[in-house]
C-alpha atoms as a PDB file:
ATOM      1  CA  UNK A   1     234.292  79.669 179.012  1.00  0.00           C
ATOM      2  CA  UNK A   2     233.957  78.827 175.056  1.00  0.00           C
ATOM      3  CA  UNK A   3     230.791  78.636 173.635  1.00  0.00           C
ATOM      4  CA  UNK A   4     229.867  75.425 171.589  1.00  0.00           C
ATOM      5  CA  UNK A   5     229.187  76.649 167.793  1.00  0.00           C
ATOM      6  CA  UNK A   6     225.643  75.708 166.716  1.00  0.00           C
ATOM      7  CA  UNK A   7     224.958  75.295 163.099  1.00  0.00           C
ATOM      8  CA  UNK A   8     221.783  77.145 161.624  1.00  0.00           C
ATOM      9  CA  UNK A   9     220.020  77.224 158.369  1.00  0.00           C
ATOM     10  CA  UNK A  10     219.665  80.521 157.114  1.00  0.00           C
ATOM     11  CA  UNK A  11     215.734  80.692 158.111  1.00  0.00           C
ATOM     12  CA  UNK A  12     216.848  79.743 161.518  1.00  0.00           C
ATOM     13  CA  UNK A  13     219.241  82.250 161.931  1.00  0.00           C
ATOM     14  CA  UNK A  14     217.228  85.621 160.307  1.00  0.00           C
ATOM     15  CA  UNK A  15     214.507  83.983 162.858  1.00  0.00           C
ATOM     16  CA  UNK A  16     216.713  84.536 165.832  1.00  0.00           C
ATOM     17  CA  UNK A  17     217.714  88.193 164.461  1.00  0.00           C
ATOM     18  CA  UNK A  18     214.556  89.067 164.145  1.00  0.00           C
ATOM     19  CA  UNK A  19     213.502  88.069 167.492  1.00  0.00           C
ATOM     20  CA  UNK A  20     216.969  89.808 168.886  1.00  0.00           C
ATOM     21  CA  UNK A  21     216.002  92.492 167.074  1.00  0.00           C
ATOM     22  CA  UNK A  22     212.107  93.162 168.700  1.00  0.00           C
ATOM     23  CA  UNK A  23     212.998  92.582 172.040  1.00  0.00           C
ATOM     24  CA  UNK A  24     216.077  95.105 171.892  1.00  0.00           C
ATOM     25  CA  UNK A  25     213.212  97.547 170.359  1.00  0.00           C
ATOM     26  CA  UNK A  26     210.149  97.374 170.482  1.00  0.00           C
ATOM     27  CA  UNK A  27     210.135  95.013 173.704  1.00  0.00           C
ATOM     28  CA  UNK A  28     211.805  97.121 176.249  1.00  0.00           C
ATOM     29  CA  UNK A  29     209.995 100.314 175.045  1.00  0.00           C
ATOM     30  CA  UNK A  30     206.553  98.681 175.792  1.00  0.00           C
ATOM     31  CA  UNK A  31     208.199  97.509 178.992  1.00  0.00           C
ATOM     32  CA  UNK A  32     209.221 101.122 179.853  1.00  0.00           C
ATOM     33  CA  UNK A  33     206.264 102.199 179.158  1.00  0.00           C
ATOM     34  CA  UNK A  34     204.595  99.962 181.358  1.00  0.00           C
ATOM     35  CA  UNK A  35     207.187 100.417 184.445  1.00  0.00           C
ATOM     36  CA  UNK A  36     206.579 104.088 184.237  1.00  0.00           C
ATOM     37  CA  UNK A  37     202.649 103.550 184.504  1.00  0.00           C
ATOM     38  CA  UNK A  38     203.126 101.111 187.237  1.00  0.00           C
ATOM     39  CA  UNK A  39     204.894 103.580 189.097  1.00  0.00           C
ATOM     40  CA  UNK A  40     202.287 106.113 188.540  1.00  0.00           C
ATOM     41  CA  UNK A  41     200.253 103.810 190.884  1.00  0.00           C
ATOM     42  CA  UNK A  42     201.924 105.250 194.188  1.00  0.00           C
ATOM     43  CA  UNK A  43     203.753 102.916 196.875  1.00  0.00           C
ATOM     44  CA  UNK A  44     206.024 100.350 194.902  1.00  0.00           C
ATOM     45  CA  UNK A  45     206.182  98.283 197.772  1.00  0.00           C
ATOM     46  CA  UNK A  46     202.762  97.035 197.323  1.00  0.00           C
ATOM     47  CA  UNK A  47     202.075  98.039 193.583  1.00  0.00           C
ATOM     48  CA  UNK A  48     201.300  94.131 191.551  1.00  0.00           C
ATOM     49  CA  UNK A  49     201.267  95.839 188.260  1.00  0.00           C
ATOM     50  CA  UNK A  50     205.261  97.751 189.234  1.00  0.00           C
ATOM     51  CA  UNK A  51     206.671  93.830 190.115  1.00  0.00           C
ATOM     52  CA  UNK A  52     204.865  92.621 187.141  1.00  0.00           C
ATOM     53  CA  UNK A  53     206.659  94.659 184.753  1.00  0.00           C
ATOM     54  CA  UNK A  54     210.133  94.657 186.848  1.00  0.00           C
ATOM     55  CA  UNK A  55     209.776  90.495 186.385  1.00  0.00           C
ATOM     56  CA  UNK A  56     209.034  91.254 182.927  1.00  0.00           C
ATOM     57  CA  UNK A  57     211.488  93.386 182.488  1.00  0.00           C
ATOM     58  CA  UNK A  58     214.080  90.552 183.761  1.00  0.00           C
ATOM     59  CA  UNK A  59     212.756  87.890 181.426  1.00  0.00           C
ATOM     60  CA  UNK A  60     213.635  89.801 178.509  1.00  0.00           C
ATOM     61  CA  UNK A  61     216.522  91.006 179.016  1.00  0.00           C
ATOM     62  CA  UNK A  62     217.740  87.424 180.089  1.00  0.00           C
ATOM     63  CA  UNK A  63     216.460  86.339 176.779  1.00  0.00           C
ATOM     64  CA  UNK A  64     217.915  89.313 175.160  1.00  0.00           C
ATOM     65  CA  UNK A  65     221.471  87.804 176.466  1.00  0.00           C
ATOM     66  CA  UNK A  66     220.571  84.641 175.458  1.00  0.00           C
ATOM     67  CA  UNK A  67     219.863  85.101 171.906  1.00  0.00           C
ATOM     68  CA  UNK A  68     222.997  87.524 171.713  1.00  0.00           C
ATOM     69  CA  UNK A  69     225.502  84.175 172.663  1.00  0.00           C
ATOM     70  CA  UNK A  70     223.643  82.470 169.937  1.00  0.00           C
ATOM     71  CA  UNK A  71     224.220  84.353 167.183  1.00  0.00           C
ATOM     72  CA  UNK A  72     227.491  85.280 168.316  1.00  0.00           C
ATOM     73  CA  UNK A  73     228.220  81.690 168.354  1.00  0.00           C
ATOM     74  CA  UNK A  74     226.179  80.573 165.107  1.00  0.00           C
ATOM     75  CA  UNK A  75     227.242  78.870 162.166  1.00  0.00           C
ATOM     76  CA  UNK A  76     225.100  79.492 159.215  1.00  0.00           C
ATOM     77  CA  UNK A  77     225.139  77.001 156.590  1.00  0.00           C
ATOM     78  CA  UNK A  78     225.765  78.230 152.880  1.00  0.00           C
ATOM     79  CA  UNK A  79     223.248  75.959 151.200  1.00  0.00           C
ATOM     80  CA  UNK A  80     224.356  77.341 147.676  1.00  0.00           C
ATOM     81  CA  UNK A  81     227.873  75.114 148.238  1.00  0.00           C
ATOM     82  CA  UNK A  82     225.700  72.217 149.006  1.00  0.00           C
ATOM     83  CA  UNK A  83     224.796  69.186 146.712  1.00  0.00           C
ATOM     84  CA  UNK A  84     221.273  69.129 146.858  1.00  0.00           C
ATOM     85  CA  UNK A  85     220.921  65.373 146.453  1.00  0.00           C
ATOM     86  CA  UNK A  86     222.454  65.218 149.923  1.00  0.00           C
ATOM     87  CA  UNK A  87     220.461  65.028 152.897  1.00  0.00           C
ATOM     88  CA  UNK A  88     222.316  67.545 154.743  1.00  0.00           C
ATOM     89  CA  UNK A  89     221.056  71.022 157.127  1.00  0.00           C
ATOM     90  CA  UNK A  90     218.399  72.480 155.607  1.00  0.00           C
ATOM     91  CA  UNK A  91     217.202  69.842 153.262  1.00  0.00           C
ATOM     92  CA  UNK A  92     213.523  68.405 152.790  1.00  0.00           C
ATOM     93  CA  UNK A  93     213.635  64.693 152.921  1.00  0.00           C
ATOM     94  CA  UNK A  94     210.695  62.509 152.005  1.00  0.00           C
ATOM     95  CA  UNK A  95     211.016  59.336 152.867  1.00  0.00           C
ATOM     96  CA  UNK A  96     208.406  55.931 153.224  1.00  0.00           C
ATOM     97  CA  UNK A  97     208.719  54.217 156.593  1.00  0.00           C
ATOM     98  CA  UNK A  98     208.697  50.925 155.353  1.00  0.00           C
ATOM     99  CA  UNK A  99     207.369  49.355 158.603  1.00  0.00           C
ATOM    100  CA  UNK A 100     203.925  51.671 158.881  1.00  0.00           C
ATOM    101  CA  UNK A 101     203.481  51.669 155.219  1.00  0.00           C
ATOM    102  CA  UNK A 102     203.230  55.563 155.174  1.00  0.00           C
ATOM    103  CA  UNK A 103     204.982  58.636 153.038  1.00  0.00           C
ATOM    104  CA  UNK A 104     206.660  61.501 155.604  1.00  0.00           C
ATOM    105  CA  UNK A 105     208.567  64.681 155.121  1.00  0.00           C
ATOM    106  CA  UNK A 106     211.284  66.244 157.880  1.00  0.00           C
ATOM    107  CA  UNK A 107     213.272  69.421 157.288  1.00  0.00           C
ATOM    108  CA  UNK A 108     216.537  68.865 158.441  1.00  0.00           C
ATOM    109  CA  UNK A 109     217.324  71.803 160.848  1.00  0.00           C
ATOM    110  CA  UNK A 110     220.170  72.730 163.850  1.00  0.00           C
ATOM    111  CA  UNK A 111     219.051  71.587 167.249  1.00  0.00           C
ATOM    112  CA  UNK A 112     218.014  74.984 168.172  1.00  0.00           C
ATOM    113  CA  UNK A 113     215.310  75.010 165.441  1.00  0.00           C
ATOM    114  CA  UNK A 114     213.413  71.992 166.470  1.00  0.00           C
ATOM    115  CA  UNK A 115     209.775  71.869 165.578  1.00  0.00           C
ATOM    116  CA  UNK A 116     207.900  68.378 165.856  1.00  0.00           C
ATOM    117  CA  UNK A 117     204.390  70.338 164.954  1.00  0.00           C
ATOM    118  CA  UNK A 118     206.442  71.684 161.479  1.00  0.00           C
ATOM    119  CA  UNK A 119     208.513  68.370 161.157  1.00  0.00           C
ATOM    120  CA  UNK A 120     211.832  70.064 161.627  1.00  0.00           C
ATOM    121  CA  UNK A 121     213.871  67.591 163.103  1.00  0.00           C
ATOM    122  CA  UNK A 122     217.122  67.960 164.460  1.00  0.00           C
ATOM    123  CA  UNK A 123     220.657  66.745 162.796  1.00  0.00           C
ATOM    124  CA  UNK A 124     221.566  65.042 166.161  1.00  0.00           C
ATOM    125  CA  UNK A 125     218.278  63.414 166.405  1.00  0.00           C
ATOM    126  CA  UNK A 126     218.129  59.571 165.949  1.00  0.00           C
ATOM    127  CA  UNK A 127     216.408  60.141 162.690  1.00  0.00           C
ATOM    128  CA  UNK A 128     217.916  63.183 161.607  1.00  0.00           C
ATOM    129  CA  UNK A 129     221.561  61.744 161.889  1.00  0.00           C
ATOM    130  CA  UNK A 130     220.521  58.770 160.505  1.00  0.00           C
ATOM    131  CA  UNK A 131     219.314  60.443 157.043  1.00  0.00           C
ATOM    132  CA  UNK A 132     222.159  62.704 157.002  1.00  0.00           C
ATOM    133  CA  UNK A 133     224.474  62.095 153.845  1.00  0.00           C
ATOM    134  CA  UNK A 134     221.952  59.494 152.530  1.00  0.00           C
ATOM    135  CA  UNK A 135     220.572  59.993 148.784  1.00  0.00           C
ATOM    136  CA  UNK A 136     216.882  58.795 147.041  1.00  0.00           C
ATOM    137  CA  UNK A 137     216.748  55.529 147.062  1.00  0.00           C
ATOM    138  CA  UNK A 138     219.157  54.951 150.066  1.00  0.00           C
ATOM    139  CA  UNK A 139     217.965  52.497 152.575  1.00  0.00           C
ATOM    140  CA  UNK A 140     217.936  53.810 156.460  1.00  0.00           C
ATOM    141  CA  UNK A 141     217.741  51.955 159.993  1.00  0.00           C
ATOM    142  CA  UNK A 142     217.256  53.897 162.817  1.00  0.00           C
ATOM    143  CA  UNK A 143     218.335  52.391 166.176  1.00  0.00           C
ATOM    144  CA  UNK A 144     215.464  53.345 168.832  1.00  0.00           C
ATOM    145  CA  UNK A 145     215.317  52.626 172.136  1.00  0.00           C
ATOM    146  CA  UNK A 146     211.796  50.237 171.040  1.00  0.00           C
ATOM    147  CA  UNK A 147     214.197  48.818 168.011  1.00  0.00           C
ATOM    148  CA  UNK A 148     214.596  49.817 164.648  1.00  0.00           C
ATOM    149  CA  UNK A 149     212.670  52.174 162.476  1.00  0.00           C
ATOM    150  CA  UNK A 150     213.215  51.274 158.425  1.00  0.00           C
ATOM    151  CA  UNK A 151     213.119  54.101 155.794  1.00  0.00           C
ATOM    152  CA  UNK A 152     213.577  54.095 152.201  1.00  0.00           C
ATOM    153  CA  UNK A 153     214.666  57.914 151.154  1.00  0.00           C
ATOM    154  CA  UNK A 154     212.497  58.489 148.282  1.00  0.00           C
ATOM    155  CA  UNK A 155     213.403  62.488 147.599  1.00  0.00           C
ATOM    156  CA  UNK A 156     216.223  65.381 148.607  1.00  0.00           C
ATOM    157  CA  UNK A 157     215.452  68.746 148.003  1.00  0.00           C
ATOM    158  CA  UNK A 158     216.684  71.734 149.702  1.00  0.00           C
ATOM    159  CA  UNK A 159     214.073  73.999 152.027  1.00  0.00           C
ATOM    160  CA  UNK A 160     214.985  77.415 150.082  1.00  0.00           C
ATOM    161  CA  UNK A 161     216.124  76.395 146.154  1.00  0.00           C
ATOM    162  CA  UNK A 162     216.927  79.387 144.338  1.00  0.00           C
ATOM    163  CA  UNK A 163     215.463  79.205 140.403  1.00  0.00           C
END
């Protein structure tokens, strides 16, 4: 079965390393450790702390497999090829929703790296697809399943520039 490519900033991708990389390491050592302490407890078949760490044990590693089929199958974007006057992955858009009278900011990021609290929106959200390819100044309409959200783009910039 082929994998669907998912596209990742670079932040996005060292963050799924990274976690790749603990839970290959340091994880399943401190889940060793605690199996072998469990079973230190006598009679598995009624030892709590021996299934808790087995169940543990499985949720990792079924992460572990998880995060390996997404970075096998990410696409990183080169943000140095970019224009940075593009909204495009990885930018910082600031924009002035024109109905609610108010300034806002979204990072543009891949779906996986999604975080309302940290305003990273997704590409393939309503909004974030609508920005995408627009420039400051550029006029947006969102469709919404209430109607239609206006935007004026009032600043690009990119989420890592390199001076």
């Amino acid at each position: 079965m082929a994998e669907n490519k998912q596209m990742y900033t670079p932040q996005g991708y060292q963050e799924l390393v990274d976690e790749l990389e603990y839970l290959r390491g340091k994880r399943r050592e401190e889940i060793r450790e605690q199996i072998a302490v469990a079973r230190g407890f006598g009679d598995l078949s009624e030892n709590a702390e021996y299934d808790e760490a087995r169940n543990e044990q499985a949720k990792v590693e079924a992460r572990i497999k998880e995060l390996e089929t997404l970075v096998e199958n990410a696409v990183v974007v080169d943000e140095n090829v970019l224009d940075a006057s593009i909204v495009s992955l990885g930018s910082v858009v600031h924009i002035h929703d024109d109905d609610e009278d108010e300034d806002l900011v979204y990072y543009i990021v891949g779906s996986n790296e999604v975080s309302p609290v940290e305003h990273k929106i997704s590409d393939m959200s309503p909004i974030g697809h609508a920005l995408m390819g627009k420039r400051k100044g550029d006029k947006v309409v969102v469709e919404v399943p209430m109607g239609e959200l206006h935007f004026t783009v009032t600043n690009v910039d990119r989420a890592n520039k390199k001076d």
